[in-house]
PDB file of N, CA and C in Angstrom:
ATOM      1  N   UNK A   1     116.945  96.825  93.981  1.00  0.00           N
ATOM      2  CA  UNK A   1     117.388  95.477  94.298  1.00  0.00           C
ATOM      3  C   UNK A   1     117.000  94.544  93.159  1.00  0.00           C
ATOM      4  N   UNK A   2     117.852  93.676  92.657  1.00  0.00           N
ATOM      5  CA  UNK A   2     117.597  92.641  91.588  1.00  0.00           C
ATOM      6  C   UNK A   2     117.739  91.327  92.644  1.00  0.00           C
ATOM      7  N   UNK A   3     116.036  90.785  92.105  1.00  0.00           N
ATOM      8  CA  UNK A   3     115.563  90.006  92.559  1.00  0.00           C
ATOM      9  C   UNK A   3     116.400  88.598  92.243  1.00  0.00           C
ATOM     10  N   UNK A   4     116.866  88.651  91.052  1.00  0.00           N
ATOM     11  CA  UNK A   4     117.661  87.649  90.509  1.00  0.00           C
ATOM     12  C   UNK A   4     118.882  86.949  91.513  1.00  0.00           C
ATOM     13  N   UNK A   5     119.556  88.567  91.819  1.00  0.00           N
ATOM     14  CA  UNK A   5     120.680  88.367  91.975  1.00  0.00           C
ATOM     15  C   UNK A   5     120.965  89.361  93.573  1.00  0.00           C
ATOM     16  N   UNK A   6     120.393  88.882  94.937  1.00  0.00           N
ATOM     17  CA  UNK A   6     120.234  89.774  95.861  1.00  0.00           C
ATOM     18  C   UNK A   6     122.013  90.524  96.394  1.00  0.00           C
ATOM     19  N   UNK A   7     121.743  91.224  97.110  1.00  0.00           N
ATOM     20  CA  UNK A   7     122.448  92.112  97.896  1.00  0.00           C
ATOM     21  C   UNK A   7     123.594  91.088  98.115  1.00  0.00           C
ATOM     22  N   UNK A   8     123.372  90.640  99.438  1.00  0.00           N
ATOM     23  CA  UNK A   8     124.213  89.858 100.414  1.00  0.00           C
ATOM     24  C   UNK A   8     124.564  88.152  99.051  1.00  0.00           C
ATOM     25  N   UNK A   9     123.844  87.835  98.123  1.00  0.00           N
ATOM     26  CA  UNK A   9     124.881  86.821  97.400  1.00  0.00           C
ATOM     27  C   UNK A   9     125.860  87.698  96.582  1.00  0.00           C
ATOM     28  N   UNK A  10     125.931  88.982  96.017  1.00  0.00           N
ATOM     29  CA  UNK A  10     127.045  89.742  96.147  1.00  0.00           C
ATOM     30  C   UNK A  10     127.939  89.593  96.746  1.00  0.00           C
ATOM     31  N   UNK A  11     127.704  89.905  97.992  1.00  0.00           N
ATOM     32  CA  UNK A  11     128.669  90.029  99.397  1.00  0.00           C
ATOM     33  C   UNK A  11     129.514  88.634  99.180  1.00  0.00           C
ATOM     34  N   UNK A  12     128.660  87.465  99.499  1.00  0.00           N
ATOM     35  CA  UNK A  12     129.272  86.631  99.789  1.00  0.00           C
ATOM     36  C   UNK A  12     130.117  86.105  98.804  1.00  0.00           C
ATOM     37  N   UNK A  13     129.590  86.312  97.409  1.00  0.00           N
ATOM     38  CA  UNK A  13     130.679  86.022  95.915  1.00  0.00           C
ATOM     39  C   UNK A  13     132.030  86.632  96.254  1.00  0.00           C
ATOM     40  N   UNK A  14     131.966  88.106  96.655  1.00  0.00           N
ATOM     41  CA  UNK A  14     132.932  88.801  96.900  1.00  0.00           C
ATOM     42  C   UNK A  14     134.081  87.812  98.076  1.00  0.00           C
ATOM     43  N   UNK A  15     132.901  87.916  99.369  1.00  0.00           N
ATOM     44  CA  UNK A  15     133.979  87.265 100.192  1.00  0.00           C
ATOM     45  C   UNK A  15     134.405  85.818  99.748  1.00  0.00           C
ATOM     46  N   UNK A  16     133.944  85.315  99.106  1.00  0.00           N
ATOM     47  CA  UNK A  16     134.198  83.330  98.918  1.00  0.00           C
ATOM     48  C   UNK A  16     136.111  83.900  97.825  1.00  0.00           C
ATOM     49  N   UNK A  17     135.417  85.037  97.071  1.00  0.00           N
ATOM     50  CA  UNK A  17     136.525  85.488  95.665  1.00  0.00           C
ATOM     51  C   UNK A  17     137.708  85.603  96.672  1.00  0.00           C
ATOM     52  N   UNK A  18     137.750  86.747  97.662  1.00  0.00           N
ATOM     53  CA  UNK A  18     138.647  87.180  98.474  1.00  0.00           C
ATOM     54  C   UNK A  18     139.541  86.044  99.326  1.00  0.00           C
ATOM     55  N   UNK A  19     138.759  84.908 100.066  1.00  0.00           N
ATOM     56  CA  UNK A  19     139.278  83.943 100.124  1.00  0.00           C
ATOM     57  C   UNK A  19     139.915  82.846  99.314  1.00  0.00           C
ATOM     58  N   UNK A  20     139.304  82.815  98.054  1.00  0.00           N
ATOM     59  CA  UNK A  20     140.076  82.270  97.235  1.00  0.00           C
ATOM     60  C   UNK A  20     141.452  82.586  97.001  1.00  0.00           C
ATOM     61  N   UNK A  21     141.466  83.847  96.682  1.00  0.00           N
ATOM     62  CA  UNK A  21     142.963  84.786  96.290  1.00  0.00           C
ATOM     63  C   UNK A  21     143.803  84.732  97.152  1.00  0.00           C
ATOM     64  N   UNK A  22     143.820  84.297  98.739  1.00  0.00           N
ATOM     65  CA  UNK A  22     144.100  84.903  99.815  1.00  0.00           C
ATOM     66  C   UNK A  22     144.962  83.161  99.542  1.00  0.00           C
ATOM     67  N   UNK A  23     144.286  82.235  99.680  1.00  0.00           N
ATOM     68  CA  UNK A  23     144.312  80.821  99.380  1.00  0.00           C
ATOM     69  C   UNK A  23     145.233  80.690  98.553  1.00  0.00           C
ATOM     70  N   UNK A  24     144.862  81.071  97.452  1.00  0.00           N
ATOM     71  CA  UNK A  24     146.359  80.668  96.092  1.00  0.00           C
ATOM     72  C   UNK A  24     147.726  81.396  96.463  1.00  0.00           C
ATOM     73  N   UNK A  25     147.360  82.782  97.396  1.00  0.00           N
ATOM     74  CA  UNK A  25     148.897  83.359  97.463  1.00  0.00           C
ATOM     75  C   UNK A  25     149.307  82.228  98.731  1.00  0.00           C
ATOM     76  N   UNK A  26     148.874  81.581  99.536  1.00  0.00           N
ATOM     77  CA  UNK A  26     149.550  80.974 100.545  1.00  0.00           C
ATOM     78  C   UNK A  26     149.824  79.846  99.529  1.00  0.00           C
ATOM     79  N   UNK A  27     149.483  79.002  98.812  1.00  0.00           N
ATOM     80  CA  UNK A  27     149.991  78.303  98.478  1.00  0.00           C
ATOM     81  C   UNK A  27     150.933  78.300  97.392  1.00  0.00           C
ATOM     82  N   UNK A  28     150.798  79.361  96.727  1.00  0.00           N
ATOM     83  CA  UNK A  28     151.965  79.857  96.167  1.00  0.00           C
ATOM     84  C   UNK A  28     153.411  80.458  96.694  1.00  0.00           C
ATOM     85  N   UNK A  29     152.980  80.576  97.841  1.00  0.00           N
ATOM     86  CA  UNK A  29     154.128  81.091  99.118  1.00  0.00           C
ATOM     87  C   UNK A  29     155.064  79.770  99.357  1.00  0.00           C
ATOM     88  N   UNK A  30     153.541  78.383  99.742  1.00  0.00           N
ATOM     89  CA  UNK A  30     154.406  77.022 100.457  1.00  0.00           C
ATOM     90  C   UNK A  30     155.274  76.514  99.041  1.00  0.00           C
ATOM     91  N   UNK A  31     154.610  77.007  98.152  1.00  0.00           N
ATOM     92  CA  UNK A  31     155.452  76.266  96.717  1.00  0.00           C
ATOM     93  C   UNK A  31     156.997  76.800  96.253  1.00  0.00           C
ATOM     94  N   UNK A  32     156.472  77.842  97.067  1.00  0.00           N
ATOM     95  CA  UNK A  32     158.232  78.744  96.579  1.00  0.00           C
ATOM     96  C   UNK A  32     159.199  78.587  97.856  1.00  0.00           C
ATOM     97  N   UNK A  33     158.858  77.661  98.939  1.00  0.00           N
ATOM     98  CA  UNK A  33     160.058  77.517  99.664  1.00  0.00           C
ATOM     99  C   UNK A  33     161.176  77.431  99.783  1.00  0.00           C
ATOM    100  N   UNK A  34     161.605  76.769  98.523  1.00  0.00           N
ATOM    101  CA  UNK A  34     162.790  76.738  98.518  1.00  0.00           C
ATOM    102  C   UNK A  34     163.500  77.440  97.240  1.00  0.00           C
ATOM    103  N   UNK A  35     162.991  78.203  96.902  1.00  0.00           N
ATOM    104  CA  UNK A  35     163.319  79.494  96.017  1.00  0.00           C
ATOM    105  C   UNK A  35     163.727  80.064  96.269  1.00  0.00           C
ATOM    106  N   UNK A  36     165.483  80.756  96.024  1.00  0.00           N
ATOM    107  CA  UNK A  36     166.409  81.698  96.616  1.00  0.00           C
ATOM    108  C   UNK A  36     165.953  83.371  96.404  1.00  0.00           C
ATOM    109  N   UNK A  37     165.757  83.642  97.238  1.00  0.00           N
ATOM    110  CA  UNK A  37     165.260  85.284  97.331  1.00  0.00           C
ATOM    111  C   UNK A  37     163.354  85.304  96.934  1.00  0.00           C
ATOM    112  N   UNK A  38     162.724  84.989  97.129  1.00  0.00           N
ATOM    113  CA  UNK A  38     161.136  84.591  97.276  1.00  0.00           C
ATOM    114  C   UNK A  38     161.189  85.358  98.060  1.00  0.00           C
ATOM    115  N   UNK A  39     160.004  86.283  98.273  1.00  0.00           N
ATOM    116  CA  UNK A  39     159.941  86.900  99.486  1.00  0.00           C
ATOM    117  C   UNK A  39     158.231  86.404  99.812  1.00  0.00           C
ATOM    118  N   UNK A  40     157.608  86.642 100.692  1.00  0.00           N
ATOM    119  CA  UNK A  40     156.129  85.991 100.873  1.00  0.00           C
ATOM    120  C   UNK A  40     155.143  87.003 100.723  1.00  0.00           C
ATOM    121  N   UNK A  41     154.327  86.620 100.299  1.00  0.00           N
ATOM    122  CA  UNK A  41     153.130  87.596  99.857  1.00  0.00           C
ATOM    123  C   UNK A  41     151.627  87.151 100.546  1.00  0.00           C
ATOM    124  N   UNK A  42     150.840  88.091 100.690  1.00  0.00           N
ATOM    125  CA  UNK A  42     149.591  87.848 101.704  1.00  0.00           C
ATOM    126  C   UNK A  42     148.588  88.662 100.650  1.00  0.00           C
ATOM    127  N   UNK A  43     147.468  89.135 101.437  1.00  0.00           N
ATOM    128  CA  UNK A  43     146.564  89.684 101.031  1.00  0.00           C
ATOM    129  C   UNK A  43     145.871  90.064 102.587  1.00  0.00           C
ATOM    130  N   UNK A  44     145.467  91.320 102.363  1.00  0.00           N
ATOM    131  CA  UNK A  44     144.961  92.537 103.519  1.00  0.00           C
ATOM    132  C   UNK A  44     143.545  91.987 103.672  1.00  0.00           C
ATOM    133  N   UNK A  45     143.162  91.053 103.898  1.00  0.00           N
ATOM    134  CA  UNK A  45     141.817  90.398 103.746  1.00  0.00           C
ATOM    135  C   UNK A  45     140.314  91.294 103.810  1.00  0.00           C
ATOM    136  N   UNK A  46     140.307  92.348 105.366  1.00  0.00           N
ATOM    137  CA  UNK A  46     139.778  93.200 105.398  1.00  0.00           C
ATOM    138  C   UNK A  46     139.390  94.094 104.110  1.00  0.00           C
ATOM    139  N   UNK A  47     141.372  94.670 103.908  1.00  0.00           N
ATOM    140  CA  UNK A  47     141.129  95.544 102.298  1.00  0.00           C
ATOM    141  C   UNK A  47     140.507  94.810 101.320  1.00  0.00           C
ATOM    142  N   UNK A  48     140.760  93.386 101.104  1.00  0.00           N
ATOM    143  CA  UNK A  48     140.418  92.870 100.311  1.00  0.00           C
ATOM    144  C   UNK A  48     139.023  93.050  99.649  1.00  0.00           C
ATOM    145  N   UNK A  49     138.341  93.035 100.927  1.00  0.00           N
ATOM    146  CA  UNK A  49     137.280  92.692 101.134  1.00  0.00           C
ATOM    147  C   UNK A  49     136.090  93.656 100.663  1.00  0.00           C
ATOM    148  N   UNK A  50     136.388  94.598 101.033  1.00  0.00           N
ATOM    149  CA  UNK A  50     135.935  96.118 101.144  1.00  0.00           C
ATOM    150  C   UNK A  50     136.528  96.277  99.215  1.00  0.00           C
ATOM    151  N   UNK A  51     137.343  95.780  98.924  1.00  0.00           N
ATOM    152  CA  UNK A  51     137.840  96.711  97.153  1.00  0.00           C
ATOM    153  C   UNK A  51     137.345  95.614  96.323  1.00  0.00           C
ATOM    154  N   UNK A  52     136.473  94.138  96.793  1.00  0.00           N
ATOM    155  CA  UNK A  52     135.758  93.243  96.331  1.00  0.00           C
ATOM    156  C   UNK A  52     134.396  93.751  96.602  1.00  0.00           C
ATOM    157  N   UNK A  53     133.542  94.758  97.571  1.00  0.00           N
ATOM    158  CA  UNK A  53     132.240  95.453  97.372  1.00  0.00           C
ATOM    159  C   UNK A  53     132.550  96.258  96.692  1.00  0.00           C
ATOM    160  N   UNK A  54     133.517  97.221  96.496  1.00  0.00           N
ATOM    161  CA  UNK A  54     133.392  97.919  95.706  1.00  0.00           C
ATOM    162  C   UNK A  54     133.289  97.810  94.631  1.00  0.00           C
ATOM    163  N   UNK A  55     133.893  96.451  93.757  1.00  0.00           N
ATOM    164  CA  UNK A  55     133.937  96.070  92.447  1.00  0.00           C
ATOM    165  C   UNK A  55     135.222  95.915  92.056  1.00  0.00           C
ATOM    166  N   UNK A  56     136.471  96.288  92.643  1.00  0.00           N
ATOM    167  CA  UNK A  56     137.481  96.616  92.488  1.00  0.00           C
ATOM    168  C   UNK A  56     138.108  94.558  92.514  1.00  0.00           C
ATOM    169  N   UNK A  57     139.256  94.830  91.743  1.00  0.00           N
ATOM    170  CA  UNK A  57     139.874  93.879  92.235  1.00  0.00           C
ATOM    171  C   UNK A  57     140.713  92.938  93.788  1.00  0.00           C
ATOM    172  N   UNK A  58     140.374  92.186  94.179  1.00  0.00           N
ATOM    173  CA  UNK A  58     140.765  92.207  95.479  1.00  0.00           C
ATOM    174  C   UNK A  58     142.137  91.886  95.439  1.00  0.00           C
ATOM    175  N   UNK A  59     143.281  91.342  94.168  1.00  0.00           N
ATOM    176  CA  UNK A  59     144.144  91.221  94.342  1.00  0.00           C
ATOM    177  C   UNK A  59     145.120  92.803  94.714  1.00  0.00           C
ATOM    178  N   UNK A  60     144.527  93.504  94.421  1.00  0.00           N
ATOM    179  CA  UNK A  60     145.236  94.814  94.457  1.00  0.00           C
ATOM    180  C   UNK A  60     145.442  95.142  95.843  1.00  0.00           C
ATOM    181  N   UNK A  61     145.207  94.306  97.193  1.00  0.00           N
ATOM    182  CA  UNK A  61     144.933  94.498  98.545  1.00  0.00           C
ATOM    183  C   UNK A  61     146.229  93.180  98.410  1.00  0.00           C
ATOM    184  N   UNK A  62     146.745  93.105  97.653  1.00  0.00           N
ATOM    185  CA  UNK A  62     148.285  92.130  98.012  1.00  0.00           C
ATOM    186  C   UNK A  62     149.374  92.883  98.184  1.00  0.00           C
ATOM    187  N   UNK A  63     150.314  91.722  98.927  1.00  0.00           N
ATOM    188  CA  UNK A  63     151.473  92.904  99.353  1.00  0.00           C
ATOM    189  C   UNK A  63     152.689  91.763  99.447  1.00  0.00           C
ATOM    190  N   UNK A  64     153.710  92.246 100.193  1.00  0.00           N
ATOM    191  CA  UNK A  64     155.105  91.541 100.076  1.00  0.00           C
ATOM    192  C   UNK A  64     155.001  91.344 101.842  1.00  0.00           C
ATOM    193  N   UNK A  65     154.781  90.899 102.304  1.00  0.00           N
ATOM    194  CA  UNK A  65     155.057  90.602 103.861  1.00  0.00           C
ATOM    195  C   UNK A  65     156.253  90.799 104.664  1.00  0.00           C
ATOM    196  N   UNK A  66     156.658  92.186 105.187  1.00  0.00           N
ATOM    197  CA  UNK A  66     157.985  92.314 106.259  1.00  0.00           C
ATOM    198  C   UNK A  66     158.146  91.689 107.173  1.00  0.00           C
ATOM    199  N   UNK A  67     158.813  92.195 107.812  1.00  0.00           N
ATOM    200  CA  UNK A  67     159.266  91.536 108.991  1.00  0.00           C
ATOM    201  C   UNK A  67     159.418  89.851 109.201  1.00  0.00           C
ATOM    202  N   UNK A  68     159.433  89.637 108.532  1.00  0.00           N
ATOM    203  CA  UNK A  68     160.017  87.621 108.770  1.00  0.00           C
ATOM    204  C   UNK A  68     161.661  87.229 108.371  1.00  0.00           C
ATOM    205  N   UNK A  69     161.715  86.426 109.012  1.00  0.00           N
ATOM    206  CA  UNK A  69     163.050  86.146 109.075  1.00  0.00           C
ATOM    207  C   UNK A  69     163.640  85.635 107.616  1.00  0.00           C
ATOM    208  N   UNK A  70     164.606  85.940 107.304  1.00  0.00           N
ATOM    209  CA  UNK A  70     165.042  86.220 105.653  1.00  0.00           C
ATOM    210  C   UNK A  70     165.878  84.774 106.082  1.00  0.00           C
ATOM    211  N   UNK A  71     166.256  83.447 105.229  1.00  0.00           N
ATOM    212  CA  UNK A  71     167.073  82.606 105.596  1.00  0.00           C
ATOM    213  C   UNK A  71     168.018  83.253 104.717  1.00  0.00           C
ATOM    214  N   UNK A  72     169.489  82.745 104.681  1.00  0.00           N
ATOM    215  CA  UNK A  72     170.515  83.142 104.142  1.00  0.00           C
ATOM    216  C   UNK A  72     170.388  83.441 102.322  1.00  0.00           C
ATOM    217  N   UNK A  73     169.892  82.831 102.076  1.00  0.00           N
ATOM    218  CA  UNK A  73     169.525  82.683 100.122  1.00  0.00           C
ATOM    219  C   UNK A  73     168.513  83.615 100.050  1.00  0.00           C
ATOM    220  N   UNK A  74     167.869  84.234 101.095  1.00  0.00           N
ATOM    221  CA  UNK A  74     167.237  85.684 101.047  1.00  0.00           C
ATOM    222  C   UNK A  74     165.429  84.919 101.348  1.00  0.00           C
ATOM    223  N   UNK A  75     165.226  84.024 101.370  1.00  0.00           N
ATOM    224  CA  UNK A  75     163.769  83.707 101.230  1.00  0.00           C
ATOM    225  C   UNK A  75     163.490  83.579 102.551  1.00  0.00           C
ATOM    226  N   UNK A  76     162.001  84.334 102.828  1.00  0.00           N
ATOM    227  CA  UNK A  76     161.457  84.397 104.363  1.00  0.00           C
ATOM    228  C   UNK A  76     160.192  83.518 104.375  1.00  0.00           C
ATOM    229  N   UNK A  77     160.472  82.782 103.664  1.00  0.00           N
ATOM    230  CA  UNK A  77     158.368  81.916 103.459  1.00  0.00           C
ATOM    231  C   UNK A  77     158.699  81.334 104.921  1.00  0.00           C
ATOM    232  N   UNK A  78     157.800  81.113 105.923  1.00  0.00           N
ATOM    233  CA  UNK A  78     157.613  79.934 106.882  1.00  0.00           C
ATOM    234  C   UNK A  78     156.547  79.231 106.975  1.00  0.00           C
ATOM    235  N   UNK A  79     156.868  78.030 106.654  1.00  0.00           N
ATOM    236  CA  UNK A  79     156.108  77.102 107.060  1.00  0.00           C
ATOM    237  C   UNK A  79     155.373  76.822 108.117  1.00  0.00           C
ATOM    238  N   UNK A  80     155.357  76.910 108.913  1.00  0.00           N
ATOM    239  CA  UNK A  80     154.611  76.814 110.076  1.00  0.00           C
ATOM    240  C   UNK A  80     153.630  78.293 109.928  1.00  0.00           C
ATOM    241  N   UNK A  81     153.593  79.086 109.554  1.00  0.00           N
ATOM    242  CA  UNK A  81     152.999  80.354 109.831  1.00  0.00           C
ATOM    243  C   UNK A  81     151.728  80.350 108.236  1.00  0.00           C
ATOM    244  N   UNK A  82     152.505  79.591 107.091  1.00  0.00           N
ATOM    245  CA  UNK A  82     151.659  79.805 106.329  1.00  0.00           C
ATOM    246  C   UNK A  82     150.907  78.762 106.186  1.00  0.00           C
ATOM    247  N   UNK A  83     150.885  77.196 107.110  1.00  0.00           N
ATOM    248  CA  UNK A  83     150.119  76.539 107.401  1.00  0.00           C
ATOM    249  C   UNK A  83     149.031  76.639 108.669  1.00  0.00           C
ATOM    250  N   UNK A  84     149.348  78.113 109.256  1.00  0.00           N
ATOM    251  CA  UNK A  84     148.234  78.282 110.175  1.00  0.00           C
ATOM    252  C   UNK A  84     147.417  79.219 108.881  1.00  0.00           C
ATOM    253  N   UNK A  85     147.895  80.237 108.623  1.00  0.00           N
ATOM    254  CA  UNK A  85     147.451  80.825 107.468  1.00  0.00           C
ATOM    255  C   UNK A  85     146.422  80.485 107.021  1.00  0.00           C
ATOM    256  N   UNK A  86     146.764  79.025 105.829  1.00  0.00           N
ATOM    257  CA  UNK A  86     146.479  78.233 105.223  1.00  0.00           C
ATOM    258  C   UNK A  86     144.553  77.583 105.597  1.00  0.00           C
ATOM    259  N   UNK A  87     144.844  77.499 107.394  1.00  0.00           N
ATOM    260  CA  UNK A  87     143.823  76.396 108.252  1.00  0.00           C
ATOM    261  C   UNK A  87     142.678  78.016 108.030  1.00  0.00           C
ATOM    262  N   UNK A  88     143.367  79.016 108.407  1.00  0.00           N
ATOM    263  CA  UNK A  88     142.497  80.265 109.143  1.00  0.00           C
ATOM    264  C   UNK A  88     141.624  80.644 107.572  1.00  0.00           C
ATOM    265  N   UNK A  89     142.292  80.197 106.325  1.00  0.00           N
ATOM    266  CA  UNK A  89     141.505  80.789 105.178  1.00  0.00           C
ATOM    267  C   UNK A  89     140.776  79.640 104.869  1.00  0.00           C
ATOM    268  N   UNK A  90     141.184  78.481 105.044  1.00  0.00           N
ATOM    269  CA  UNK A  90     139.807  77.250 104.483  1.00  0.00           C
ATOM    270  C   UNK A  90     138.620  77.493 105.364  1.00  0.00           C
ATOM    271  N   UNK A  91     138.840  78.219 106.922  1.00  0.00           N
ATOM    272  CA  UNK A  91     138.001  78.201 108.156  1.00  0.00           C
ATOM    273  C   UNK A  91     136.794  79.293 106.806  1.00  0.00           C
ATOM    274  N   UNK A  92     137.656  80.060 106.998  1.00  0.00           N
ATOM    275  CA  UNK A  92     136.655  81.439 106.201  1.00  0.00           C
ATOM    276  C   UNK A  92     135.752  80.875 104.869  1.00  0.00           C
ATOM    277  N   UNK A  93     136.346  80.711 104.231  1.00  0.00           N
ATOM    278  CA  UNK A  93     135.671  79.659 102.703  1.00  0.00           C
ATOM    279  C   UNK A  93     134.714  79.126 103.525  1.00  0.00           C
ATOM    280  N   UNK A  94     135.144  78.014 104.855  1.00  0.00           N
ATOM    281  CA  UNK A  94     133.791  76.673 104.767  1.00  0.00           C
ATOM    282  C   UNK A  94     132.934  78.004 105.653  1.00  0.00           C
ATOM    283  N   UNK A  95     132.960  78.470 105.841  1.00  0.00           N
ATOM    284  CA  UNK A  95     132.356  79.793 106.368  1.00  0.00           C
ATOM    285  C   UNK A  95     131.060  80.712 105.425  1.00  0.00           C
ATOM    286  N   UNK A  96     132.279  80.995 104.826  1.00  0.00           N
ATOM    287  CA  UNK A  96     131.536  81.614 103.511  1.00  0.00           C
ATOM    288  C   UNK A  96     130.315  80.417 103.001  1.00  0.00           C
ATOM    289  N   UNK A  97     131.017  79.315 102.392  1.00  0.00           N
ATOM    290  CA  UNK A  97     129.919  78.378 101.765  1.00  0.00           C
ATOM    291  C   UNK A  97     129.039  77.932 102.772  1.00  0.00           C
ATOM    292  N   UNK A  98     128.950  78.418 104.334  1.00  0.00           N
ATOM    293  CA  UNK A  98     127.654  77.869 104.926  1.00  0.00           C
ATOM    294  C   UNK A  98     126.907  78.919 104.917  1.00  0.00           C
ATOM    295  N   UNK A  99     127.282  80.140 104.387  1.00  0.00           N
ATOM    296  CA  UNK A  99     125.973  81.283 104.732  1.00  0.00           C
ATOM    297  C   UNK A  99     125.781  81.411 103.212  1.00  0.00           C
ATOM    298  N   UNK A 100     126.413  80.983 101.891  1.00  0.00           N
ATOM    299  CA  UNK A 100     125.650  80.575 100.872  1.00  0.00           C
ATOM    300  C   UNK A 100     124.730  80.264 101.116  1.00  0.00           C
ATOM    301  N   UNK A 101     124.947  78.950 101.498  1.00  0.00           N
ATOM    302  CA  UNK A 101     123.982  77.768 101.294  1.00  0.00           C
ATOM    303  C   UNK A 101     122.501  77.856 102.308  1.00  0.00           C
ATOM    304  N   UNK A 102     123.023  78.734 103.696  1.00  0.00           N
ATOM    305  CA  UNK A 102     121.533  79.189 104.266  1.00  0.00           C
ATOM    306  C   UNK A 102     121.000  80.088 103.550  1.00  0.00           C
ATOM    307  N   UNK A 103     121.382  81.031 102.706  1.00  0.00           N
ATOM    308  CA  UNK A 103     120.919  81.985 101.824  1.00  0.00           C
ATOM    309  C   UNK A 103     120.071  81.494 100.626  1.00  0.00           C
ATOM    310  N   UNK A 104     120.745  80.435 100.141  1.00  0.00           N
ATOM    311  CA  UNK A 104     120.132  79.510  98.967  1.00  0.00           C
ATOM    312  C   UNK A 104     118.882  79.071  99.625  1.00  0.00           C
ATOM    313  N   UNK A 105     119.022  78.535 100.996  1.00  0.00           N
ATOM    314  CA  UNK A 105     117.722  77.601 101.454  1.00  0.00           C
ATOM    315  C   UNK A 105     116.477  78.688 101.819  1.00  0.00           C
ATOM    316  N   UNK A 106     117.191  80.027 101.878  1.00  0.00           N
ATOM    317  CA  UNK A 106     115.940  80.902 102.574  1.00  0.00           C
ATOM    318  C   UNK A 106     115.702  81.368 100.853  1.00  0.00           C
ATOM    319  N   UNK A 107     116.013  81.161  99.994  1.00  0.00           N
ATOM    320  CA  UNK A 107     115.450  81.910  98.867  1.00  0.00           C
ATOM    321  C   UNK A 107     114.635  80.692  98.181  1.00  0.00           C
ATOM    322  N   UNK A 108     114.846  79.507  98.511  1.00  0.00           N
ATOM    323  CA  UNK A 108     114.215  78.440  97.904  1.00  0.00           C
ATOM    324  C   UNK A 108     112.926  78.206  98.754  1.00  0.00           C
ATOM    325  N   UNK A 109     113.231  78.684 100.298  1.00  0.00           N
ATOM    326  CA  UNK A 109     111.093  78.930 100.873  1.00  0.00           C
ATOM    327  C   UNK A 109     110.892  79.650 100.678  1.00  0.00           C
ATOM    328  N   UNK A 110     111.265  81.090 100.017  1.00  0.00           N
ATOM    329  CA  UNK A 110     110.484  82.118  99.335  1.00  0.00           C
ATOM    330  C   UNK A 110     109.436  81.629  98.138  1.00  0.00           C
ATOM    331  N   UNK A 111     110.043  81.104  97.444  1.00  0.00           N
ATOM    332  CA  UNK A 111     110.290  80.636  95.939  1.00  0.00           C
ATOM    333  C   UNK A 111     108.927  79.950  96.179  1.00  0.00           C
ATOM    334  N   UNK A 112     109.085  78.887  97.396  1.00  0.00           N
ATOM    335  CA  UNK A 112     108.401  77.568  97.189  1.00  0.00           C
ATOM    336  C   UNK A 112     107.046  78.145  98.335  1.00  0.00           C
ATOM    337  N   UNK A 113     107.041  79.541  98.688  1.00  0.00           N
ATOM    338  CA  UNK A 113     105.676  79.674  99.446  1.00  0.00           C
ATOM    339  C   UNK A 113     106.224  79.496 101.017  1.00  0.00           C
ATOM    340  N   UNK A 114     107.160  79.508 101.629  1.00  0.00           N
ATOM    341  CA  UNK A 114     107.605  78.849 102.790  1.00  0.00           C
ATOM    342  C   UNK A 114     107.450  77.255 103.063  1.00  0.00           C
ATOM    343  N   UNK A 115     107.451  76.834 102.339  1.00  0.00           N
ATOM    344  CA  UNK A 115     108.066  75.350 102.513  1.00  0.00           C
ATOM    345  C   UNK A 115     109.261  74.697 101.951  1.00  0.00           C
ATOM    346  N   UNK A 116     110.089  74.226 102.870  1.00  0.00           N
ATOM    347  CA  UNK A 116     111.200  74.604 102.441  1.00  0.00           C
ATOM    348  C   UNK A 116     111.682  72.697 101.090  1.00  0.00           C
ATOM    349  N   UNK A 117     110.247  72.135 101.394  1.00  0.00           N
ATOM    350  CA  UNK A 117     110.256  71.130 100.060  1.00  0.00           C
ATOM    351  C   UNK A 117     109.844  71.641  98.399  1.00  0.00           C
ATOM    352  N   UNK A 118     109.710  71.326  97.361  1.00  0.00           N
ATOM    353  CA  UNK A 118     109.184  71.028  96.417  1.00  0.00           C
ATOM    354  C   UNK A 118     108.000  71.070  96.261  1.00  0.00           C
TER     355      UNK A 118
END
């Protein structure tokens, strides 16, 4: 174990990364709405997740999303679906950055002897 750099702030780099990626393809999805033949793209979050411990890239857990309704000019993005999307991956991020930040505070009363001041 490197003391520097523990276990679980790994983890969580990984997961904050995974949400990030997950984040830019939805909004790269709402940006291409009206782009003829766009098809929508996600990320396997789980896979993601798991090929971000491994070291692996997590974009490689992206994909083309079936089954949605194709409008006539061929593009299936929906709006409504990639603004729940959208809510469910900021949920995860402010998620992620609160078990940072308890992680930060339990390594700073290590640091400081168990007090969690200066």
């Amino acid at each position: 174990m490197n003391l520097l750099n523990p276990p679980l702030l790994q983890q969580l780099q990984g997961y904050l990364d995974v949400a990030t990626t997950r984040q830019s393809l939805i909004a790269a999805n709402m940006a291409n709405i009206d782009t003829p033949g766009y098809q929508t793209r996600d990320l396997n979050f789980s896979q993601a997740l798991a090929a971000a411990e491994a070291g692996q890239d997590p974009a490689a857990a992206e994909h083309t999303v079936s089954g949605l309704l194709a409008r006539p000019d061929g593009n299936n993005v929906n709006l409504d679906r990639e603004s729940f999307l959208m809510a469910q991956t900021q949920l995860q991020f402010s998620t992620g950055v609160a078990l940072l930040r308890e992680e930060f505070n339990r390594l700073n009363m290590a640091i400081n002897g168990g007090s969690s001041t200066p």
